[in-house]
Protein backbone atom coordinates (compact mmCIF):
# COMPACT_ATOMS: atom_id res chain seq x y z
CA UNK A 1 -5.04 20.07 -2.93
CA UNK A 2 -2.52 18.88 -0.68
CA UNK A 3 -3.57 15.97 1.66
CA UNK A 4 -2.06 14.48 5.21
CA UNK A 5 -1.89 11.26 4.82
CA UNK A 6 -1.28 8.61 7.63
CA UNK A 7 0.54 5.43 6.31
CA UNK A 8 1.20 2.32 9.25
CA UNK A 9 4.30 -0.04 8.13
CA UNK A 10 5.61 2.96 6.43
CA UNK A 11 9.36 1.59 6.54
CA UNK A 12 9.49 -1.01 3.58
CA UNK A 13 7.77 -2.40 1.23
CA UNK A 14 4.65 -1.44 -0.05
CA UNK A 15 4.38 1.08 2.89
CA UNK A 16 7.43 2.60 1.74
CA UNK A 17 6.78 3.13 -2.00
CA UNK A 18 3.18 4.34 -0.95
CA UNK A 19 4.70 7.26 1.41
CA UNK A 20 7.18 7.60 -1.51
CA UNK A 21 4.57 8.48 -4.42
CA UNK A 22 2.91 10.67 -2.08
CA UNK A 23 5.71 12.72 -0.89
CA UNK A 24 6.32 13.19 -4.76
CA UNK A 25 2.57 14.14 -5.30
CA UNK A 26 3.23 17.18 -3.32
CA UNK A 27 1.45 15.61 -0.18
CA UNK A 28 2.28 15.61 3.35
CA UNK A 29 3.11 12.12 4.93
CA UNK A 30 3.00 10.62 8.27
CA UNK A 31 5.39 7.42 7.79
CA UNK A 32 5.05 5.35 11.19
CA UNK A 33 6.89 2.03 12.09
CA UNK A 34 8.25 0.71 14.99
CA UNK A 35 11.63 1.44 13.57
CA UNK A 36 11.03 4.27 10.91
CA UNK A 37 14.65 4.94 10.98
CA UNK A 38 15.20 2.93 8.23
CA UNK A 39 17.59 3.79 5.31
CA UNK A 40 14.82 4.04 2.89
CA UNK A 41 12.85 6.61 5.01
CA UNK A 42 15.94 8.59 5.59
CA UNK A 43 16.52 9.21 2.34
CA UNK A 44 12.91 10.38 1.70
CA UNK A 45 13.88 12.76 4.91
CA UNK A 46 16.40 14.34 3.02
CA UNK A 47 14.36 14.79 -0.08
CA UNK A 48 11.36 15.77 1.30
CA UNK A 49 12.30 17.79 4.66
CA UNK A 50 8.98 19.67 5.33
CA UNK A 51 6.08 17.43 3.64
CA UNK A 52 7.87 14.26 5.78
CA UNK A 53 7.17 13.55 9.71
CA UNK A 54 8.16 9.40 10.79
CA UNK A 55 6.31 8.29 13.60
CA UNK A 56 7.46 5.65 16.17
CA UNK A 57 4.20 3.17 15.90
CA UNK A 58 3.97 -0.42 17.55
CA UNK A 59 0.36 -1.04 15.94
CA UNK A 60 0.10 -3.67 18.70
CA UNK A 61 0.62 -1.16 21.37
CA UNK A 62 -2.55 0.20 22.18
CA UNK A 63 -1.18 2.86 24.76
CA UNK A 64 1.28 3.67 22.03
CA UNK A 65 -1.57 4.24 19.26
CA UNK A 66 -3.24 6.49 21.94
CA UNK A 67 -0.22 8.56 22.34
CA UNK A 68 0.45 8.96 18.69
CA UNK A 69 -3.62 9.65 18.36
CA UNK A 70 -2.79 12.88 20.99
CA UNK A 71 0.19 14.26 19.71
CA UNK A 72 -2.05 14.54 16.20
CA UNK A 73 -5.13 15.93 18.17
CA UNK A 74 -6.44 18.86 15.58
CA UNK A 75 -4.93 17.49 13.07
CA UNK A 76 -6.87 16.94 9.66
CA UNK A 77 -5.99 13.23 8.09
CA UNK A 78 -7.44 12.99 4.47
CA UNK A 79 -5.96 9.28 3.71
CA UNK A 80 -5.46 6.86 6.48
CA UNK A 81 -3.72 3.42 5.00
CA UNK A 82 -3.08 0.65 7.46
CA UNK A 83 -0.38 -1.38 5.79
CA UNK A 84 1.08 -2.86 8.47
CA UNK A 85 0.78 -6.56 8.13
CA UNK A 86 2.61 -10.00 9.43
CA UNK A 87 2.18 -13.65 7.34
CA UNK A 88 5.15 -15.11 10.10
CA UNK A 89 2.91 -18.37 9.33
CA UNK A 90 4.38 -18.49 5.40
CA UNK A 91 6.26 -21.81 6.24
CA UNK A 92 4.22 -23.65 8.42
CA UNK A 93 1.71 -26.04 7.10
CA UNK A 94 -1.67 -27.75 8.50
CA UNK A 95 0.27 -30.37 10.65
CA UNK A 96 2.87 -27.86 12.12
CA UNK A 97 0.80 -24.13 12.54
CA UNK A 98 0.32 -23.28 16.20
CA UNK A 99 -2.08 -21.17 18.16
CA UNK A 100 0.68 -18.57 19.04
CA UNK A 101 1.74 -17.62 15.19
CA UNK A 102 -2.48 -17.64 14.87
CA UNK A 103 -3.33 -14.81 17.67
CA UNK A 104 -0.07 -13.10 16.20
CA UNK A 105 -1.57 -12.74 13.05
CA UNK A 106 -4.94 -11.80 14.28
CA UNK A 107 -3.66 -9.10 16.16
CA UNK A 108 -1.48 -7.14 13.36
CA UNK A 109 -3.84 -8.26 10.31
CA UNK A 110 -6.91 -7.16 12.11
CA UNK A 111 -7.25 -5.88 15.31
CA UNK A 112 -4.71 -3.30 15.31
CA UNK A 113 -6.11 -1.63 11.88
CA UNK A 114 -9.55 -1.56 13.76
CA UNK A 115 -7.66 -0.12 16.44
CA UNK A 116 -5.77 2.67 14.73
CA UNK A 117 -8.64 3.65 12.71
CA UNK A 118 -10.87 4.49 16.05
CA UNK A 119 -8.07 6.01 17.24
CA UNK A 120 -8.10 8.20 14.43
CA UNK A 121 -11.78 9.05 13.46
CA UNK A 122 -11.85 12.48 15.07
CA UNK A 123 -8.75 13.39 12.58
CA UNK A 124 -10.42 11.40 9.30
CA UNK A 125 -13.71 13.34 10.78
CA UNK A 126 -11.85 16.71 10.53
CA UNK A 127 -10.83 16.00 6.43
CA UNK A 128 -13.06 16.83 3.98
CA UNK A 129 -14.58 13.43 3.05
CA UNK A 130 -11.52 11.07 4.49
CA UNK A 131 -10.87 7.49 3.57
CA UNK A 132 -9.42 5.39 5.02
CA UNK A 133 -7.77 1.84 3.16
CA UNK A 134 -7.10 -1.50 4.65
CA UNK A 135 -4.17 -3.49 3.18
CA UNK A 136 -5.93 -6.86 3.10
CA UNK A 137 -5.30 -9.71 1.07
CA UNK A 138 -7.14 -11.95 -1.92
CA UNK A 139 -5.87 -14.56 0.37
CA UNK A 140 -9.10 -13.35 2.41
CA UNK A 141 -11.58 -13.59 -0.07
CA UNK A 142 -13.28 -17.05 0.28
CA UNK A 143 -15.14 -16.77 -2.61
CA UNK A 144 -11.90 -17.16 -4.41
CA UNK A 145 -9.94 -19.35 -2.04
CA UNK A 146 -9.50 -22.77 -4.81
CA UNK A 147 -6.22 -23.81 -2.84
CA UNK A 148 -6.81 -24.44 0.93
CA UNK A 149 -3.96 -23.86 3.54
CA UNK A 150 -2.50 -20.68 4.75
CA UNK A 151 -4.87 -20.85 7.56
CA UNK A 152 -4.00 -18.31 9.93
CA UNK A 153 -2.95 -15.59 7.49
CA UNK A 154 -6.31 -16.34 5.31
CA UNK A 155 -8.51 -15.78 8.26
CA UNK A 156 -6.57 -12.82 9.72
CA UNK A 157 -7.66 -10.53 6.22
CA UNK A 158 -10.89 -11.97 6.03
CA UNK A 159 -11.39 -10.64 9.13
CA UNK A 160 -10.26 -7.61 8.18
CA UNK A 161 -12.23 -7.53 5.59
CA UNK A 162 -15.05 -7.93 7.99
CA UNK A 163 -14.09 -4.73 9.83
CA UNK A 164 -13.21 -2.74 6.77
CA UNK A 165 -17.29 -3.46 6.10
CA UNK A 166 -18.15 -2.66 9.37
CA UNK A 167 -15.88 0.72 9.77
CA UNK A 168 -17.70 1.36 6.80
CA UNK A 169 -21.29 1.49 7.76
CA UNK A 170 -20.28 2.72 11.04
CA UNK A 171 -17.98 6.00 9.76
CA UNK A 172 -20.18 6.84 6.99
CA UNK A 173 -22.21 10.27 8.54
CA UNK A 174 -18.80 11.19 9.10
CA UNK A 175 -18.15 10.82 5.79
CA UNK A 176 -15.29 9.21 5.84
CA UNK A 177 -14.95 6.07 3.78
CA UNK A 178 -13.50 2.64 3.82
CA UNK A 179 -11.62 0.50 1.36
CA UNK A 180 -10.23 -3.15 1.75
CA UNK A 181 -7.06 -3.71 -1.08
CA UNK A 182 -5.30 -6.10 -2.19
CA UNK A 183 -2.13 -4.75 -3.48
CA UNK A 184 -1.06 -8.12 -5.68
CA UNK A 185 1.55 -10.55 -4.65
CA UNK A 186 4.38 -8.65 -4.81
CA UNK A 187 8.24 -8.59 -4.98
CA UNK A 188 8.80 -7.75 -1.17
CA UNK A 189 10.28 -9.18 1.95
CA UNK A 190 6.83 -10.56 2.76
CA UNK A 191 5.83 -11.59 -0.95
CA UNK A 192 8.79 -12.80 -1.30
CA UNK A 193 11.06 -12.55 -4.87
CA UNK A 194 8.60 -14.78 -7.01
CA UNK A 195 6.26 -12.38 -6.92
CA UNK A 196 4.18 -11.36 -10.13
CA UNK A 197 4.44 -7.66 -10.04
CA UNK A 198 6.99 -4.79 -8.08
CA UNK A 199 6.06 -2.33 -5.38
CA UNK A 200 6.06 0.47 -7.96
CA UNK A 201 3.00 -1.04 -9.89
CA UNK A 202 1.25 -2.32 -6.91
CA UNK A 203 1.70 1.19 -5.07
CA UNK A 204 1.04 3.51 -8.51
CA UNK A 205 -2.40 1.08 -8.22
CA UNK A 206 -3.48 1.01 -4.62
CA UNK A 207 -3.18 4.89 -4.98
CA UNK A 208 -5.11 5.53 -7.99
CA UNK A 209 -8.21 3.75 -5.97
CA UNK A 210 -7.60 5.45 -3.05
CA UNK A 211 -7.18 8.99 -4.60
CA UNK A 212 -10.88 8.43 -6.39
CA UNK A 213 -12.42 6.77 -3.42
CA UNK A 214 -15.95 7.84 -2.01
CA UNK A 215 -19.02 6.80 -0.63
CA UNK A 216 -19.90 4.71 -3.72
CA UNK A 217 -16.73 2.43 -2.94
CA UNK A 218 -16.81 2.36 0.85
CA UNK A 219 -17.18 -1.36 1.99
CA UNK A 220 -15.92 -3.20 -1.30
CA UNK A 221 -13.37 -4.74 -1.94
CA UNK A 222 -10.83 -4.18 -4.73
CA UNK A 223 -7.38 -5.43 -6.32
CA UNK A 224 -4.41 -2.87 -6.88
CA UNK A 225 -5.82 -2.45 -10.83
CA UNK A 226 -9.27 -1.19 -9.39
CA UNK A 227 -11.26 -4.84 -10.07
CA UNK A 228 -13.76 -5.46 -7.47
CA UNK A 229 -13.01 -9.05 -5.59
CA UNK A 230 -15.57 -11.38 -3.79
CA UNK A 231 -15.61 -11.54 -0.69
């Protein structure tokens, strides 16, 4: 069955190789950025004319989010993934992170995914059983947090993983359900190049739990190979 799926950040990254592996799985894709005429986007344009609409998103905007929320009004989204995500606080440490970078970080990480998502629930509403996944980080967990620091960015996905939990009692006799991820540390602008796996495997991952996703896995939390982390 062929899906609509709704992907934030869609113009790199893990965003990117997500709308990629769905455009090949015969789906149609909704690739929004603020810029989403990137050269990587293009080229899925020309490969995938019909199954491909980009979307100028600012997921900070919230007039923007409305407008994008009307021109989809009667519009059935299956998958909604908020990927788009900021860690601008990577190289500052205890003594030198300010308040500014903080709020920054709060807004992308969580707010805005809250804020897209309720912007959105009449179209997840209208899909047969839609889900919806949050991009989130193990960096959030603090059940496994044995390394301190990274302040800002740590708090910013565990409160997202807070609203994924909530979204998820909330949404549920709409059936539509809610997944926090984390896709790995991976080889991207934002992992960085030490990271331990590529976009490919992280993406190939994040999608197998999303694809299988249902009530019985709203409101957990899971890792890109489909292990459940602590909060």
């Amino acid at each position: 069955m062929t899906k609509n799926v709704f992907i934030t950040g869609a113009n790199r990254g893990i965003g990117l190789e997500l709308t990629r592996q769905y455009l090949v799985a015969g789906h149609k894709v909704f690739a929004s950025a603020r810029d989403p005429s990137t050269e990587g986007l293009s080229q899925l344009i020309k490969r995938f004319p019909n199954n491909l609409k980009t979307v100028v998103l600012d997921v900070t905007d919230e007039s923007n989010i409305q407008t994008v929320a009307g021109s989809l009004e009667g519009t059935s989204i299956d998958l909604l993934i908020n990927n788009a995500g900021l860690f601008h606080s990577k190289h500052e440490d205890f003594g030198s992170l300010n308040t500014d970078t903080w709020i920054e970080e709060f807004r992308v990480n969580s707010i805005s995914p809250f804020l897209v998502t309720r912007a959105l629930k009449s179209n997840l509403a209208k899909a047969n059983s839609g889900v919806v996944g949050m991009i989130s980080s193990k960096m959030g967990s603090m059940g496994d947090n044995q390394s301190g620091g990274s302040y800002s960015y740590r708090s910013s996905k565990a409160a997202l993983n807070a609203v994924s939990v909530s979204l998820a009692n909330d949404l549920s006799d709409l059936d539509i359900s809610v997944v926090a991820l984390h896709p790995g540390w991976v080889q991207t602008d934002m992992g960085g190049p030490n990271g331990l796996i590529d976009v490919e495997t992280s993406a190939l991952g994040l999608k197998a739990i999303l694809d299988n996703a249902g009530k019985a896995e709203s409101g957990k939390f899971y890792d890109y190979s489909g292990k459940q982390l602590p909060w």
